[in-house]
C-alpha atoms as a PDB file:
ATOM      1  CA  UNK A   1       3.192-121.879-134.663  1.00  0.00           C
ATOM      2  CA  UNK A   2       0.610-121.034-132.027  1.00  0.00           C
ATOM      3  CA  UNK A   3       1.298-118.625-129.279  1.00  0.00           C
ATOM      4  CA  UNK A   4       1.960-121.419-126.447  1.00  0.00           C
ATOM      5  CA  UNK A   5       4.175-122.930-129.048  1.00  0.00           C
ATOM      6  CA  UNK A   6       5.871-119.388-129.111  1.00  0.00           C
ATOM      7  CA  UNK A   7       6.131-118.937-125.418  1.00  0.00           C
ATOM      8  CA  UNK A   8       7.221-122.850-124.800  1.00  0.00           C
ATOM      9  CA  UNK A   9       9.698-122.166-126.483  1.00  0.00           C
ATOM     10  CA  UNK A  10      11.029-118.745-125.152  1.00  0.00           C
ATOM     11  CA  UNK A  11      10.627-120.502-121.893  1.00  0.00           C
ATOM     12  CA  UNK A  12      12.888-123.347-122.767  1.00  0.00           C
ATOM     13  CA  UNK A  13      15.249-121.170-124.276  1.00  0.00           C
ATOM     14  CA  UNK A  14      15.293-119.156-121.057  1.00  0.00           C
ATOM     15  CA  UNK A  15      15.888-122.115-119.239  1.00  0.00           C
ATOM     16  CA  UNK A  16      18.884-123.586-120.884  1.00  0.00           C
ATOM     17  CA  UNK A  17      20.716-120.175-120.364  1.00  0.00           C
ATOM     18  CA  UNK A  18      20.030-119.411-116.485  1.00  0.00           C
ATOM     19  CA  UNK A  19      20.478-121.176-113.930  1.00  0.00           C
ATOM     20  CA  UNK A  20      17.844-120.245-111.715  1.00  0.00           C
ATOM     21  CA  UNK A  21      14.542-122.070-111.945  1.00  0.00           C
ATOM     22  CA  UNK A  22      12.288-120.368-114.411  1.00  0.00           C
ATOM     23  CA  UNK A  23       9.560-119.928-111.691  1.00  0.00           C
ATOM     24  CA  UNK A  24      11.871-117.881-109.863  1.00  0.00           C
ATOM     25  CA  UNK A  25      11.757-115.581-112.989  1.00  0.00           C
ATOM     26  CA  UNK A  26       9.684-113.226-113.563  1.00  0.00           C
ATOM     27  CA  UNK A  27       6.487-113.934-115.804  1.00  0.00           C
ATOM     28  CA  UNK A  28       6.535-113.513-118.793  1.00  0.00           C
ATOM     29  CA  UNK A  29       3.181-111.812-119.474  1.00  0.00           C
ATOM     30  CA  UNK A  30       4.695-109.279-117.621  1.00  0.00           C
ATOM     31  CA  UNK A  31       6.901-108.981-120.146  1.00  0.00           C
ATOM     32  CA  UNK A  32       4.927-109.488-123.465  1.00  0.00           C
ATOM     33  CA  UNK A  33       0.950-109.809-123.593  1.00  0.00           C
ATOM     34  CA  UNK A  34       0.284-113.366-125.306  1.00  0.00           C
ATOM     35  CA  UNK A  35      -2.740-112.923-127.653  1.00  0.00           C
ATOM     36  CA  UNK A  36      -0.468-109.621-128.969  1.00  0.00           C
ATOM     37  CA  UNK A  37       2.225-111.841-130.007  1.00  0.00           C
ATOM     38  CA  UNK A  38      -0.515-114.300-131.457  1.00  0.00           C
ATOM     39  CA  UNK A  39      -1.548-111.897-133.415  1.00  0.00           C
ATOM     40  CA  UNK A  40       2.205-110.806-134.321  1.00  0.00           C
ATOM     41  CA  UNK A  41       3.354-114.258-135.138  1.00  0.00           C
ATOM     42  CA  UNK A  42       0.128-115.140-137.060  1.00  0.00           C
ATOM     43  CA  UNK A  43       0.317-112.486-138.979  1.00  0.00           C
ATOM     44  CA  UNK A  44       3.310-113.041-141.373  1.00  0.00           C
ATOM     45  CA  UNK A  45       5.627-110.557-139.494  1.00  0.00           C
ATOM     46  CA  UNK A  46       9.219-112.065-139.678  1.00  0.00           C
ATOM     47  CA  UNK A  47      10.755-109.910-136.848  1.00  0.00           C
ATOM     48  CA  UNK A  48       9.954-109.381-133.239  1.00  0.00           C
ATOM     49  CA  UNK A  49      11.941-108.414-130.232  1.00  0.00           C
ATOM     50  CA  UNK A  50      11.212-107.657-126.985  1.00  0.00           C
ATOM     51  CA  UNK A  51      12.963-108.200-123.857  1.00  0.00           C
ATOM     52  CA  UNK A  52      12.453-110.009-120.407  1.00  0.00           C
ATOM     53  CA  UNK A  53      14.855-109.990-117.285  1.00  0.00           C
ATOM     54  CA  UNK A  54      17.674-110.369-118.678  1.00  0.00           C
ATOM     55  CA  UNK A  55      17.439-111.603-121.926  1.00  0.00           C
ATOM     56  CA  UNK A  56      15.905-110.041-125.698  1.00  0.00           C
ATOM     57  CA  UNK A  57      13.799-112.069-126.973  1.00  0.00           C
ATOM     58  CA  UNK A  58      14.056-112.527-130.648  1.00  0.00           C
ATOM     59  CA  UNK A  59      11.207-114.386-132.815  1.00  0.00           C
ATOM     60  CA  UNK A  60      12.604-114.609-136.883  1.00  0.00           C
ATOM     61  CA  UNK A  61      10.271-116.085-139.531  1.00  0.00           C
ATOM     62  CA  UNK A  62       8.736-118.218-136.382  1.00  0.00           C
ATOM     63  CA  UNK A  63      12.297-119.431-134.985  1.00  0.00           C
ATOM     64  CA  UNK A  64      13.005-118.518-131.515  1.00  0.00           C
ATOM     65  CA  UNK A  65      16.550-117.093-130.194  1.00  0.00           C
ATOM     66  CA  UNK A  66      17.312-115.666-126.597  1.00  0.00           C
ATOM     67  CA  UNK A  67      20.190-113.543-126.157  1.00  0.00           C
ATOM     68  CA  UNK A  68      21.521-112.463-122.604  1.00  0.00           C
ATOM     69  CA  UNK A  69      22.111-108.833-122.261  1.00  0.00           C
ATOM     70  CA  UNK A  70      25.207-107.521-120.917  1.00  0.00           C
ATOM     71  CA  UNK A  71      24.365-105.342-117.488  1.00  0.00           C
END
């Protein structure tokens, strides 16, 4: 999975839980620098979280999962 791959799909994810427009969102390299998770994800490790707005971000053995967190 490349990064782009990776952040389509944290996007996407992002998108079918809110309901404001993901532009409106903040970015998401404010939130997580891209060729850092590259190197994450390329690298074997089966586990990273981070958050952004509202939500943790959760990449397992290359699957994506966003959770909301409770305010």
């Amino acid at each position: 999975m490349t990064t782009e791959d990776t952040l389509h799909r944290i996007v996407s994810a992002i998108d079918e839980l809110d309901d404001r427009d993901v532009r409106d969102l903040p970015l998401l390299y404010d939130s997580v620098d891209p060729q850092a998770l590259e190197s994450l994800v390329a690298s074997g490790v089966t586990r990273i979280e981070f958050e952004h707005a509202e939500y943790r971000i959760v990449i397992t053995n290359g699957e994506v999962t966003v959770h909301e967190q409770n305010g």
